[in-house]
N, C-alpha and C. Protein backbone atom coordinates (compact mmCIF):
# COMPACT_ATOMS: atom_id res chain seq x y z
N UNK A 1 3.32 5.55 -21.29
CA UNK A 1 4.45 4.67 -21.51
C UNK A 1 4.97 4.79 -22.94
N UNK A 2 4.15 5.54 -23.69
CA UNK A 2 4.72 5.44 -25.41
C UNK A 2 5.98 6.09 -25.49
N UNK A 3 6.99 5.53 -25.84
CA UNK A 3 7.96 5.94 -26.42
C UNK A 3 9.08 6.09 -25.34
N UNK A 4 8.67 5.97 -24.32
CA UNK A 4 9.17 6.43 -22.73
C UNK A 4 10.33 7.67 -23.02
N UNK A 5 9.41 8.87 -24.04
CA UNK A 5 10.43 9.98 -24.01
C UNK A 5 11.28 10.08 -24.92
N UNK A 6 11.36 9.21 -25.51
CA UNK A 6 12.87 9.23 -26.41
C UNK A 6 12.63 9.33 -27.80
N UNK A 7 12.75 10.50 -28.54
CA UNK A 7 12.21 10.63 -29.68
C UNK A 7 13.06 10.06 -30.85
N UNK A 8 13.36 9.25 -31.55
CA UNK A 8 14.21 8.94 -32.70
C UNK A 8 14.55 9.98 -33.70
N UNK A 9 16.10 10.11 -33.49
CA UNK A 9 16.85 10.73 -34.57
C UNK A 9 16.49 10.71 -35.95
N UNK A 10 16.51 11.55 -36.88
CA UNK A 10 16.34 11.33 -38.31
C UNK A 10 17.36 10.48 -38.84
N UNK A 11 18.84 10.63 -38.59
CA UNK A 11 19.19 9.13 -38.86
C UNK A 11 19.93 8.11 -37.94
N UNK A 12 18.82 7.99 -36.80
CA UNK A 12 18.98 6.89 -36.03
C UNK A 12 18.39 5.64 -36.33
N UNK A 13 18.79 4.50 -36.21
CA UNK A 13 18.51 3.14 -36.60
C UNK A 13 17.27 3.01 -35.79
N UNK A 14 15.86 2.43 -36.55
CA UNK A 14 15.20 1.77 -35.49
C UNK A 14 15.50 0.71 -34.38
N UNK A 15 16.46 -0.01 -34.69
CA UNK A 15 17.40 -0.47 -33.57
C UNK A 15 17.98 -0.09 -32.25
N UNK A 16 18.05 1.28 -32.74
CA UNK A 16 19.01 1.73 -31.42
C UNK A 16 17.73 2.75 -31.23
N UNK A 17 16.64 2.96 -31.80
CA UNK A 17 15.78 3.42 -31.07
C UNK A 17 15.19 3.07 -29.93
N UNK A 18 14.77 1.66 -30.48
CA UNK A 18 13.63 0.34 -29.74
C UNK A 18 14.97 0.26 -28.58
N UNK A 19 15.95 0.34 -28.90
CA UNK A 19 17.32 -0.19 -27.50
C UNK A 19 17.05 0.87 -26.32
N UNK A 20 17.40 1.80 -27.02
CA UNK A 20 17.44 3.04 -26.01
C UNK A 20 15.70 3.34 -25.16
N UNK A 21 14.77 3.50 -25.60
CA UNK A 21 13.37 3.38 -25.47
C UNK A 21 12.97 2.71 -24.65
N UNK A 22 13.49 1.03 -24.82
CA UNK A 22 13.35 -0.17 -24.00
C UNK A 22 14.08 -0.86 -23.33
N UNK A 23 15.11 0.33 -22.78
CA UNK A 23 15.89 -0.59 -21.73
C UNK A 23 15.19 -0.39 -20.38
N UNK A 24 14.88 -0.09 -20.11
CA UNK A 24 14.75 -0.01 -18.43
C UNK A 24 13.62 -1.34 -18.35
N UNK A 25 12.62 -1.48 -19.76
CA UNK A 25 11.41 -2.48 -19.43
C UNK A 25 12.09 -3.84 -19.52
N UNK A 26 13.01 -3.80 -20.36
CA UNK A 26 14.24 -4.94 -20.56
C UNK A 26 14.79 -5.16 -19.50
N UNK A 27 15.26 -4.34 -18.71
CA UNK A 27 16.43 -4.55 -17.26
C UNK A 27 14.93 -5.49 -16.87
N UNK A 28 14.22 -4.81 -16.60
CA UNK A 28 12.91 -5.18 -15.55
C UNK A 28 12.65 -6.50 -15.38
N UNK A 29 12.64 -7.01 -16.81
CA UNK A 29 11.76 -8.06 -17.37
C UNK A 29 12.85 -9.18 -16.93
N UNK A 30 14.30 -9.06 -17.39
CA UNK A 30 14.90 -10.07 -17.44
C UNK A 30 15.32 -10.38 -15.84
N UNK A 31 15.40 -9.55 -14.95
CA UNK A 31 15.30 -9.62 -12.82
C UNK A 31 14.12 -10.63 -13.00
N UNK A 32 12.99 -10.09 -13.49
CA UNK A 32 12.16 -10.64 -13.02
C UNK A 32 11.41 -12.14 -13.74
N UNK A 33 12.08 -12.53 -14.53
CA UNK A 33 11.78 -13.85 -15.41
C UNK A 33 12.95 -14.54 -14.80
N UNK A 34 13.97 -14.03 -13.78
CA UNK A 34 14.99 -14.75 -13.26
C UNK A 34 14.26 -15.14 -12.02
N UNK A 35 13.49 -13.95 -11.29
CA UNK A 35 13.10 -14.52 -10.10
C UNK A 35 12.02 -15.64 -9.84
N UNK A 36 11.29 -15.19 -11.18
CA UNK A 36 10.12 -16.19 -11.07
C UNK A 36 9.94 -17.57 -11.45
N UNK A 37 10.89 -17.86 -12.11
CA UNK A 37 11.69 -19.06 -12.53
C UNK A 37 12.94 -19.42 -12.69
N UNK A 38 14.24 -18.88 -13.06
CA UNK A 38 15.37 -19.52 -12.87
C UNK A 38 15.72 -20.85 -14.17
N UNK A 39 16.41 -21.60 -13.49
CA UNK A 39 17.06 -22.50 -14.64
C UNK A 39 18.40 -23.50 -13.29
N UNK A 40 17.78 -23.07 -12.00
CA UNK A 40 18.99 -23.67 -11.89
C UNK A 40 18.50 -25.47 -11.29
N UNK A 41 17.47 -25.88 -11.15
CA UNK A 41 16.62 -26.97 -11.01
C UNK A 41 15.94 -27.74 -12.42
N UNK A 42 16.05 -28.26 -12.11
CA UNK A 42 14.81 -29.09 -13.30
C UNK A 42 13.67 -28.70 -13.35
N UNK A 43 13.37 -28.12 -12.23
CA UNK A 43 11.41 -27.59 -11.99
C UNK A 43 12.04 -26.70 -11.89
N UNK A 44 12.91 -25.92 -11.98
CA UNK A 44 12.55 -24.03 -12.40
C UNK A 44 12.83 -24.43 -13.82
N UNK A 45 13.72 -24.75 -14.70
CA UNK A 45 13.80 -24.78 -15.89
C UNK A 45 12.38 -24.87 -16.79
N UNK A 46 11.69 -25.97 -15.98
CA UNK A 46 9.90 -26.15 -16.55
C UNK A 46 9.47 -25.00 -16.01
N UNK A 47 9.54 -24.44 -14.88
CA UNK A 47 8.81 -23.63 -14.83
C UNK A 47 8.90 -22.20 -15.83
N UNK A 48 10.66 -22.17 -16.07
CA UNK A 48 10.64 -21.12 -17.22
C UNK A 48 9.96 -21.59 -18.06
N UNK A 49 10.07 -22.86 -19.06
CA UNK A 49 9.41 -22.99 -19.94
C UNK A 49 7.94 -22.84 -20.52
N UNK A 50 7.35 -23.32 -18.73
CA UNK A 50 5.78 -22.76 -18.59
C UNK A 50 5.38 -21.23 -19.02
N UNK A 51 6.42 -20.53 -18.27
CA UNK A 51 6.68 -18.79 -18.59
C UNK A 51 6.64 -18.55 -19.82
N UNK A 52 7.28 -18.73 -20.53
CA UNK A 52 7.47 -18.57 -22.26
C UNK A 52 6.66 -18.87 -22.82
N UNK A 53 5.98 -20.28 -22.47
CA UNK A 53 4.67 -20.46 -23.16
C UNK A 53 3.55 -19.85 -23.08
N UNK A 54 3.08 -19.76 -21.89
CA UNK A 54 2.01 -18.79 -21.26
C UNK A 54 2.07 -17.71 -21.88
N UNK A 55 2.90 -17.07 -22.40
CA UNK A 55 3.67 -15.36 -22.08
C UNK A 55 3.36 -15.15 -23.98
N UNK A 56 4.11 -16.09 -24.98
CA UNK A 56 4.08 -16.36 -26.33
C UNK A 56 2.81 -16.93 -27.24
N UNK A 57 2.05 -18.05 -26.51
CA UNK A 57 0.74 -17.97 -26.98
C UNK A 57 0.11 -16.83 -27.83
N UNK A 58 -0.68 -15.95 -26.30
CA UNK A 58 -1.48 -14.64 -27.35
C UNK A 58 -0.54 -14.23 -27.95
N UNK A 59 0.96 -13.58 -28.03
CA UNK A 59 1.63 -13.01 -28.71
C UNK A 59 1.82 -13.61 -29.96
N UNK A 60 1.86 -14.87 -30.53
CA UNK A 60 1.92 -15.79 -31.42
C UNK A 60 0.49 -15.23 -32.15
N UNK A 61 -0.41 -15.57 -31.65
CA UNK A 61 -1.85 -15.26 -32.03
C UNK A 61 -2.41 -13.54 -32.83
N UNK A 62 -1.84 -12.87 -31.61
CA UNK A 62 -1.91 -11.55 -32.21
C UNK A 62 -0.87 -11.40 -33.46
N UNK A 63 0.40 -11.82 -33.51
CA UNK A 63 0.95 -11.07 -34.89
C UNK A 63 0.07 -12.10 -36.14
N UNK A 64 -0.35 -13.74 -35.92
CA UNK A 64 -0.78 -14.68 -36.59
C UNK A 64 -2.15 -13.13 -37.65
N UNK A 65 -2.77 -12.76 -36.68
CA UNK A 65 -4.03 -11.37 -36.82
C UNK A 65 -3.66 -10.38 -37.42
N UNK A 66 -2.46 -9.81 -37.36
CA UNK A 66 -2.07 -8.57 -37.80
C UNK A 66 -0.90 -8.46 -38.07
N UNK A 67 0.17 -9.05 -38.44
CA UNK A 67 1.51 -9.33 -39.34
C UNK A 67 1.20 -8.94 -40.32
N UNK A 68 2.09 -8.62 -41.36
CA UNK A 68 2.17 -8.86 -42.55
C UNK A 68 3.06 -10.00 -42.48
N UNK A 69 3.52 -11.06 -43.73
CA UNK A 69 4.02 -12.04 -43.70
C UNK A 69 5.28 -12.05 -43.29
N UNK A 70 6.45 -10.73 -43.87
CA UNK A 70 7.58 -10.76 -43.57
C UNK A 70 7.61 -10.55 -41.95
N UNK A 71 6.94 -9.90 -41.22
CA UNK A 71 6.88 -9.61 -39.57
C UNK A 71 6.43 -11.09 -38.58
N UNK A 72 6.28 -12.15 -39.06
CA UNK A 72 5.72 -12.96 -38.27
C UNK A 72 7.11 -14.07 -38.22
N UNK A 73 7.48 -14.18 -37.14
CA UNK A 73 8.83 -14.84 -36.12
C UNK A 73 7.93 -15.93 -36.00
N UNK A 74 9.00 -17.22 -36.64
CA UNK A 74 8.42 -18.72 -36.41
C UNK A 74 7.83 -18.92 -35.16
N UNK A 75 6.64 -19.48 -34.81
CA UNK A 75 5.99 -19.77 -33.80
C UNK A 75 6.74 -20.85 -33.19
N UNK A 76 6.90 -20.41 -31.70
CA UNK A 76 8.12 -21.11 -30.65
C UNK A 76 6.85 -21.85 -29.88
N UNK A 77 5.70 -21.83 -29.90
CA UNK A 77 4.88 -22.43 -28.62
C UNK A 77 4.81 -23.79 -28.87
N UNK A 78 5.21 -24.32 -30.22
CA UNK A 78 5.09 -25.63 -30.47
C UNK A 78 6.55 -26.81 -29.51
N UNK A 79 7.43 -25.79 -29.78
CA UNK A 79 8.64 -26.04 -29.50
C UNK A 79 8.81 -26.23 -28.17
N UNK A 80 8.23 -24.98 -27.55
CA UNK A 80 8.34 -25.07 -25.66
C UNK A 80 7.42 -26.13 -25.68
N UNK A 81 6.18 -26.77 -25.96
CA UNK A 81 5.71 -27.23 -25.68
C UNK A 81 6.22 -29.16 -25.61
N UNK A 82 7.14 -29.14 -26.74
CA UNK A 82 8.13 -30.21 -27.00
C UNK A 82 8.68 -31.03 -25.68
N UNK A 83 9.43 -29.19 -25.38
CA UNK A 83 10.22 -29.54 -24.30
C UNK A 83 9.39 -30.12 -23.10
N UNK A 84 8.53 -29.08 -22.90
CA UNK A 84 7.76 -29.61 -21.86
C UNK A 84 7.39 -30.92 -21.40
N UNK A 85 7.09 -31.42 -22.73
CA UNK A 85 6.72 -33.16 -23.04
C UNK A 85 7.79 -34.11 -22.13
N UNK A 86 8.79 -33.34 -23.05
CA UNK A 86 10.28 -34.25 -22.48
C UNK A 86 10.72 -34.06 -20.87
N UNK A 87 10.14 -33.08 -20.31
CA UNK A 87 10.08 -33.04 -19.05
C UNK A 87 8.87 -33.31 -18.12
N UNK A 88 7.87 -34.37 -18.77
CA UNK A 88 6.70 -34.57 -18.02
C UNK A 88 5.69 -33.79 -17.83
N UNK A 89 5.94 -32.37 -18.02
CA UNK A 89 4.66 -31.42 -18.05
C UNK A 89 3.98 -31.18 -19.15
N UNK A 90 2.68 -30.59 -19.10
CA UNK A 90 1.75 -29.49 -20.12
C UNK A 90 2.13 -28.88 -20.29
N UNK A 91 1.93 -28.10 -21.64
CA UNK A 91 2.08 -26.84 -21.33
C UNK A 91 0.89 -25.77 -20.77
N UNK A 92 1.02 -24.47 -19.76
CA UNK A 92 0.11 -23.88 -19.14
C UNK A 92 -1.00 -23.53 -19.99
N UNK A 93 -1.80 -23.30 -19.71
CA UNK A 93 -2.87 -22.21 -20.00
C UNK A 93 -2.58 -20.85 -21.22
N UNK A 94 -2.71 -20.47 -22.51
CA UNK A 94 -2.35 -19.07 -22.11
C UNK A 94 -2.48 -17.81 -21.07
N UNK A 95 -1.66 -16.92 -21.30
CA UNK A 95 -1.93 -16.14 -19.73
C UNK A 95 -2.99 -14.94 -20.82
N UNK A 96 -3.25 -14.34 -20.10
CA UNK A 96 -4.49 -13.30 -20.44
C UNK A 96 -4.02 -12.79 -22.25
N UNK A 97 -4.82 -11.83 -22.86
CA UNK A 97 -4.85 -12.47 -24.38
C UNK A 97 -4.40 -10.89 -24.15
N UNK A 98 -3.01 -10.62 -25.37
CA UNK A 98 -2.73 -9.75 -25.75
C UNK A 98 -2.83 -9.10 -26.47
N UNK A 99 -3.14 -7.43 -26.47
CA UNK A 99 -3.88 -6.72 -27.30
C UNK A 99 -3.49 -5.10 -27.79
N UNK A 100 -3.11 -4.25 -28.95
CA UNK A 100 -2.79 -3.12 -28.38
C UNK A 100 -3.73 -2.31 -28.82
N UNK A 101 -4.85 -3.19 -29.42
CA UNK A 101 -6.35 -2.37 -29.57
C UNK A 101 -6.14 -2.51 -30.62
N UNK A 102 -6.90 -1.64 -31.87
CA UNK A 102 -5.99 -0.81 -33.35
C UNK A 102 -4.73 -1.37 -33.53
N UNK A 103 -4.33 -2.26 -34.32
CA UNK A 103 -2.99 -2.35 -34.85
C UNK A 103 -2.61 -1.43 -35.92
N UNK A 104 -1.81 -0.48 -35.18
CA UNK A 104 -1.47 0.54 -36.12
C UNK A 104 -0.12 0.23 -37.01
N UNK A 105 0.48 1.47 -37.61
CA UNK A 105 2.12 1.57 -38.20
C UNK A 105 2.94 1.33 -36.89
N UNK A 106 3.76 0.48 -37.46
CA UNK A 106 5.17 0.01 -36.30
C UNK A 106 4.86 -1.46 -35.13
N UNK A 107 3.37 -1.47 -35.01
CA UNK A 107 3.32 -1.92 -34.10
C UNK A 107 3.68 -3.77 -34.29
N UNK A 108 3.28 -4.07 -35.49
CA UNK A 108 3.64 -5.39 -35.89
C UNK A 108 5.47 -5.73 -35.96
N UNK A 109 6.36 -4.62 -36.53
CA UNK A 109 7.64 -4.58 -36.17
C UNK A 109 8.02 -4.49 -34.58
N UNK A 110 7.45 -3.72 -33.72
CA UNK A 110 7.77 -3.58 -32.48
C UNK A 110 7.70 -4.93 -32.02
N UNK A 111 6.44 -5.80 -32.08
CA UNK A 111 6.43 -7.31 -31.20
C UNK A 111 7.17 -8.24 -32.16
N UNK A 112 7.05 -8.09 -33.36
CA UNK A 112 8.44 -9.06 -33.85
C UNK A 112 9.96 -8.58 -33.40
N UNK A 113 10.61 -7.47 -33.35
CA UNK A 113 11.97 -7.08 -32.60
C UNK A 113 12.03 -8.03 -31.37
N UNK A 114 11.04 -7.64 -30.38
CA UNK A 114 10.91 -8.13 -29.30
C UNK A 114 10.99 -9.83 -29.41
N UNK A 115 10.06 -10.71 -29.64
CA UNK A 115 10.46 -11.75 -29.99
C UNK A 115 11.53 -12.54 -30.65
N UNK A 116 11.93 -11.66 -31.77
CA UNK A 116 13.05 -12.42 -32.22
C UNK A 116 14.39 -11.81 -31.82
N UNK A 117 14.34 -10.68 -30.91
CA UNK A 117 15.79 -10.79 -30.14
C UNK A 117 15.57 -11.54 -29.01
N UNK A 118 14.84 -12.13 -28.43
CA UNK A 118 14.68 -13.07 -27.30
C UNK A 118 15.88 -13.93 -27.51
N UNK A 119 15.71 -14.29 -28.68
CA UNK A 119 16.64 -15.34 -29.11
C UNK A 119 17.88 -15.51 -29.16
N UNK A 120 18.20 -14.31 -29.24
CA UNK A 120 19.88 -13.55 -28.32
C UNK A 120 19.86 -14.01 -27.12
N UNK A 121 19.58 -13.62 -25.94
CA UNK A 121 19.28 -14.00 -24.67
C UNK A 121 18.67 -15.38 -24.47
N UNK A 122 18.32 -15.97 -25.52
CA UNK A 122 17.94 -18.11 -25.55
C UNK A 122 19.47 -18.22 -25.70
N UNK A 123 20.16 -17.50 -26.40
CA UNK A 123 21.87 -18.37 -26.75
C UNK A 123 22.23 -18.28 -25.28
N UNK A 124 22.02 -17.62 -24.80
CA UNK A 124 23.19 -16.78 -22.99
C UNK A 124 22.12 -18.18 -22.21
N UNK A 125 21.37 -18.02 -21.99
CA UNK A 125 20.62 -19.15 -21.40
C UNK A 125 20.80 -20.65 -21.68
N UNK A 126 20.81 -20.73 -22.99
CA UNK A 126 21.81 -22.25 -23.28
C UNK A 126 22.57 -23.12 -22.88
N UNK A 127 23.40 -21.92 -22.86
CA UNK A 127 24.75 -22.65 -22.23
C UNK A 127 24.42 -22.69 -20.97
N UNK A 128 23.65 -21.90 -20.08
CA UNK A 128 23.47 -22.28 -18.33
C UNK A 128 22.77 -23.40 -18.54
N UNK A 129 21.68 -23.48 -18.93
CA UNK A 129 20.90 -24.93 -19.20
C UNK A 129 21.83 -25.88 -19.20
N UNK A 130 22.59 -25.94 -20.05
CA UNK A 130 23.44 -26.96 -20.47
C UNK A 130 24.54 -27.18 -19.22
N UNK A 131 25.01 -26.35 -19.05
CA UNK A 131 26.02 -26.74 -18.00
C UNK A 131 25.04 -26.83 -16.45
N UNK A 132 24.28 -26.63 -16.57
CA UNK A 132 23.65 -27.08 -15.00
C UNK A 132 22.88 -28.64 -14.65
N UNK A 133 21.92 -28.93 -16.45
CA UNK A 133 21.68 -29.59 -16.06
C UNK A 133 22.21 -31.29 -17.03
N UNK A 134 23.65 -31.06 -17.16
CA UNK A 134 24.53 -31.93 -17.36
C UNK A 134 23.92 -31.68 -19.02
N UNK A 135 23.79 -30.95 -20.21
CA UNK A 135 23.26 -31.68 -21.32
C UNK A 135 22.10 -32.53 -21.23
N UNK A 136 21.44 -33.38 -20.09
CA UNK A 136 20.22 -33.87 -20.11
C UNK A 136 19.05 -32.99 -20.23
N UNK A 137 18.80 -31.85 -20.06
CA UNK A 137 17.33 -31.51 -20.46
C UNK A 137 17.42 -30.47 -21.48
N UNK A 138 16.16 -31.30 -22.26
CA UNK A 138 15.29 -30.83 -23.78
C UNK A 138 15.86 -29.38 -23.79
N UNK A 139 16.08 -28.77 -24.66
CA UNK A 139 16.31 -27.55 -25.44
C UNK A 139 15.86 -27.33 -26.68
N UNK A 140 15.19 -27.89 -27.48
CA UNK A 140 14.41 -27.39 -28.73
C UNK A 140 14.47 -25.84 -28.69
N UNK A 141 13.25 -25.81 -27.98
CA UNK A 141 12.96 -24.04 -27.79
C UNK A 141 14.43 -22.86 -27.61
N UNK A 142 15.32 -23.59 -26.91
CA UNK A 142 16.51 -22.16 -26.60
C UNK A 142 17.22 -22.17 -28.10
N UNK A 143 17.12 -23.67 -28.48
CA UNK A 143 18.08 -23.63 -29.79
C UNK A 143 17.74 -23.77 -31.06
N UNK A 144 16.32 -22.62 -31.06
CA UNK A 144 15.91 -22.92 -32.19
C UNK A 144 16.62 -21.91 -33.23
N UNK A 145 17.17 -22.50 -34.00
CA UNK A 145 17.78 -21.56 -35.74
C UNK A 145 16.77 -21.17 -36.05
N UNK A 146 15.76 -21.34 -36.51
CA UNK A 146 14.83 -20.55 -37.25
C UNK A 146 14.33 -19.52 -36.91
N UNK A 147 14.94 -19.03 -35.44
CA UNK A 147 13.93 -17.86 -34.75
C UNK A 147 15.59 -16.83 -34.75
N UNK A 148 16.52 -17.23 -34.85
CA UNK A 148 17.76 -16.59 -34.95
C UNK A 148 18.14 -16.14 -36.88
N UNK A 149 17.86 -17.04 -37.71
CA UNK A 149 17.17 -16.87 -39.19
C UNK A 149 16.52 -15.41 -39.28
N UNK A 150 15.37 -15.84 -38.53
CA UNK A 150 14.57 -14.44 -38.72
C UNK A 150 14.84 -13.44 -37.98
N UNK A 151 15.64 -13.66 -37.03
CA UNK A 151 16.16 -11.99 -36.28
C UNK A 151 17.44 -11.38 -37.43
N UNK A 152 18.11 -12.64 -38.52
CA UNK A 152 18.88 -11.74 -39.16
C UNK A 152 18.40 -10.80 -40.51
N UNK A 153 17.57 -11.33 -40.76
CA UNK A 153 16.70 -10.78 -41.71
C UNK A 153 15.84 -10.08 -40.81
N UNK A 154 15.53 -9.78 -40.24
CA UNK A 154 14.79 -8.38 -39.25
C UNK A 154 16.05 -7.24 -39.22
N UNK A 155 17.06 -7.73 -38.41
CA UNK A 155 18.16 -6.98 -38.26
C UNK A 155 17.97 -5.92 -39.68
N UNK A 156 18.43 -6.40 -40.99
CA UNK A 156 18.79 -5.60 -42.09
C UNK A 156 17.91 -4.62 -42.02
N UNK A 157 16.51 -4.64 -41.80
CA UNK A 157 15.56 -3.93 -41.88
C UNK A 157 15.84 -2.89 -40.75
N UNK A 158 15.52 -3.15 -39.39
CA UNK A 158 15.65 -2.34 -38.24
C UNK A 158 17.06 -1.40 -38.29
N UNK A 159 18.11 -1.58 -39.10
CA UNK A 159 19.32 -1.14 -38.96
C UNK A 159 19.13 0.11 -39.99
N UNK A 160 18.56 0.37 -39.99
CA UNK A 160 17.74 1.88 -41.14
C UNK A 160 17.32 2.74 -40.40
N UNK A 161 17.44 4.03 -40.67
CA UNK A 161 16.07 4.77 -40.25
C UNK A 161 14.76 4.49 -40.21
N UNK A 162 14.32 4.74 -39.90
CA UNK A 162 12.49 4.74 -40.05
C UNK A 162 11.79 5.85 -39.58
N UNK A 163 10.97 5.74 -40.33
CA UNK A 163 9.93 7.16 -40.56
C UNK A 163 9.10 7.11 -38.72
N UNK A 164 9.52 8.48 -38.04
CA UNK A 164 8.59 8.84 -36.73
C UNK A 164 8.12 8.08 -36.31
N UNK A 165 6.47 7.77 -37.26
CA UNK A 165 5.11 7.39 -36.98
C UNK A 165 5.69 5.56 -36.90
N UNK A 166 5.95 5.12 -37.60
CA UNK A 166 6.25 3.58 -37.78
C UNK A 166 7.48 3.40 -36.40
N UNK A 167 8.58 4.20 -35.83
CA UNK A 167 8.92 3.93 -35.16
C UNK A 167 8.58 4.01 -33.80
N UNK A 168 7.51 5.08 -33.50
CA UNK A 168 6.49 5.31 -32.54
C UNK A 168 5.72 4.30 -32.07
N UNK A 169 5.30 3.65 -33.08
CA UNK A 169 4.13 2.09 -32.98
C UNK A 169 4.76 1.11 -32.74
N UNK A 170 6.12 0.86 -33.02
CA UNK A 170 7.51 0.00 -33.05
C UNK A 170 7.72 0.44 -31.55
N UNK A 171 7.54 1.06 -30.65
CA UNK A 171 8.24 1.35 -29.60
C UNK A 171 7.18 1.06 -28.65
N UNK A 172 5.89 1.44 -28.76
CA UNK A 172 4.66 1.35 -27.72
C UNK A 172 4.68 0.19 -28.28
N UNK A 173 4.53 -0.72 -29.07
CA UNK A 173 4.48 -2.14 -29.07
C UNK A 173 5.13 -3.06 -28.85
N UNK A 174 6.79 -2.62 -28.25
CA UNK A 174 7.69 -3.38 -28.11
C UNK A 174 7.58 -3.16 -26.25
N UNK A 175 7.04 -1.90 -25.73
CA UNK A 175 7.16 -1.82 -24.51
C UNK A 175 5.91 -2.63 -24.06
N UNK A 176 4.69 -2.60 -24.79
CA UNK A 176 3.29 -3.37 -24.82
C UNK A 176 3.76 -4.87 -24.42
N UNK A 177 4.67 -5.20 -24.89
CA UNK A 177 5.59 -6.66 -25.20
C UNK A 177 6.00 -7.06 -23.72
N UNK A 178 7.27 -6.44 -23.43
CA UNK A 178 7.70 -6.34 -22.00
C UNK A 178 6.70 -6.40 -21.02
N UNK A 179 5.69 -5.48 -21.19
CA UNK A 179 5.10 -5.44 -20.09
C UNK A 179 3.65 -6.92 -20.06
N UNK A 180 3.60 -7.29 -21.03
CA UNK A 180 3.03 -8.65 -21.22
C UNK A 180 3.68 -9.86 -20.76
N UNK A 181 4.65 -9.90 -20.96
CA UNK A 181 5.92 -11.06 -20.39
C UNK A 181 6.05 -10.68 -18.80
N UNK A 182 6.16 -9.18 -18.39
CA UNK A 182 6.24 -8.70 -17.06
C UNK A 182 5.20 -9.51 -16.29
N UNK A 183 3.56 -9.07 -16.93
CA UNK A 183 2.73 -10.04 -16.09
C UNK A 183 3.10 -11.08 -15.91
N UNK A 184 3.02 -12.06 -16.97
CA UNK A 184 2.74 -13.09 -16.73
C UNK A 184 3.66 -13.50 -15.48
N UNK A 185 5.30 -13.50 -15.78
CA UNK A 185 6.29 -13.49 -15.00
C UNK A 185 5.93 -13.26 -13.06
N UNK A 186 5.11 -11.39 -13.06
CA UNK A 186 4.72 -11.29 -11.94
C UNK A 186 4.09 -12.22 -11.28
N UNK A 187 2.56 -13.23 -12.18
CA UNK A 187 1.62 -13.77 -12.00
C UNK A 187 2.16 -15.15 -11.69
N UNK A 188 3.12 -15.60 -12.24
CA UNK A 188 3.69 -16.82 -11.39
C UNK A 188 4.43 -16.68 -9.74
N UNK A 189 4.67 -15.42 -9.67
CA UNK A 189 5.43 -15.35 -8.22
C UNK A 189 4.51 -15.20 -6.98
N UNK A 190 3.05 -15.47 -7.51
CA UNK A 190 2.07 -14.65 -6.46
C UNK A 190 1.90 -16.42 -5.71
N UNK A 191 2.10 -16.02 -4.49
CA UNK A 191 2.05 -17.63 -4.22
C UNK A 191 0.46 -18.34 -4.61
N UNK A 192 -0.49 -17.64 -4.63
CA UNK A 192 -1.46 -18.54 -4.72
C UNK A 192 -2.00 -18.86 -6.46
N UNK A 193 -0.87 -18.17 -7.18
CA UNK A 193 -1.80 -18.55 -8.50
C UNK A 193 -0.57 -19.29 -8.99
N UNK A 194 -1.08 -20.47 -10.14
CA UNK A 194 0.01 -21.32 -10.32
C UNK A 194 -0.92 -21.39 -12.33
N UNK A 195 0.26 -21.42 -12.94
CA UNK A 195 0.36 -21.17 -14.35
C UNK A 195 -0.49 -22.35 -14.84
């Protein structure tokens, strides 16, 4: 799965590397975080929220381990968990603990990209939230500034070249990403296991 083939230009943006690299795990992810929860109920909305939490935990944990300071995207599990409150639930369990072994070069940029462009796709989700379920339910988590803060200050960085090796680790760790959110996502649709 490293790199899924696509070798980065000498002066291609790590941006449009990680884009091109990770679309198909992207198409994947976002079908399937639609199917397994939705937004158009009050209990799919929790249930997304369960998703995110479950899914962000270890990921929270692992960069908390191996970030450097500028790579670590404000921790959102406090936030989903907010919401959750305001809608009567827990939050889940974490789902299984994420790992890419060796934290090598790139790989701490790869799961911060990933996380803090989520937050692009929290704005597009917003507004459905909002218009479905009249402005009454909690949004902390979709509207958090501080996680949009740090995708613009990521941006400056990613909009550079980058050296092979660092964008290599940036790419198996951003697809490592997807396919972590993929589980969990899968693992709620299985009728007998519940988050």
């Amino acid at each position: 799965m490293a790199g899924q083939g696509h070798q980065p230009a000498s002066d291609e943006s790590l941006r449009s590397h990680l884009r091109a690299a990770t679309l198909a795990a992207h198409d994947l992810l976002d079908r399937a975080m639609q199917a397994a929860s939705g937004w158009r109920t009050r209990e799919d909305y929790a249930r997304f929220l369960e998703l995110q939490h479950a899914a962000r935990a270890p990921l929270e944990d692992w960069i908390d381990a191996h970030a450097p300071e500028d790579l670590r995207p404000p921790r959102q599990t406090r936030l989903i968990a907010h919401d959750l409150a305001a809608l009567g639930k827990a939050p889940p369990a974490p789902a299984h603990l994420f790992s890419l072994g060796e934290a090598g070069t790139g790989h701490a940029l790869g799961v911060a990209w990933v996380l803090a462009g989520s937050a692009l796709g929290n704005r597009s989700i917003a507004r459905q939230v909002r218009r479905i379920g009249g402005g009454a339910w909690p949004m902390v988590f979709l509207g958090d500034a501080a996680m949009l803060g740090f995708w613009q200050a990521l941006r400056a960085r990613i909009e550079q070249p980058t050296p092979p090796g660092e964008a290599e680790g940036a790419t198996d760790a951003a697809i490592a990403v997807f396919a972590h959110f993929l589980a969990v996502a899968e693992q709620a649709e299985a009728p007998e296991t519940a988050l």
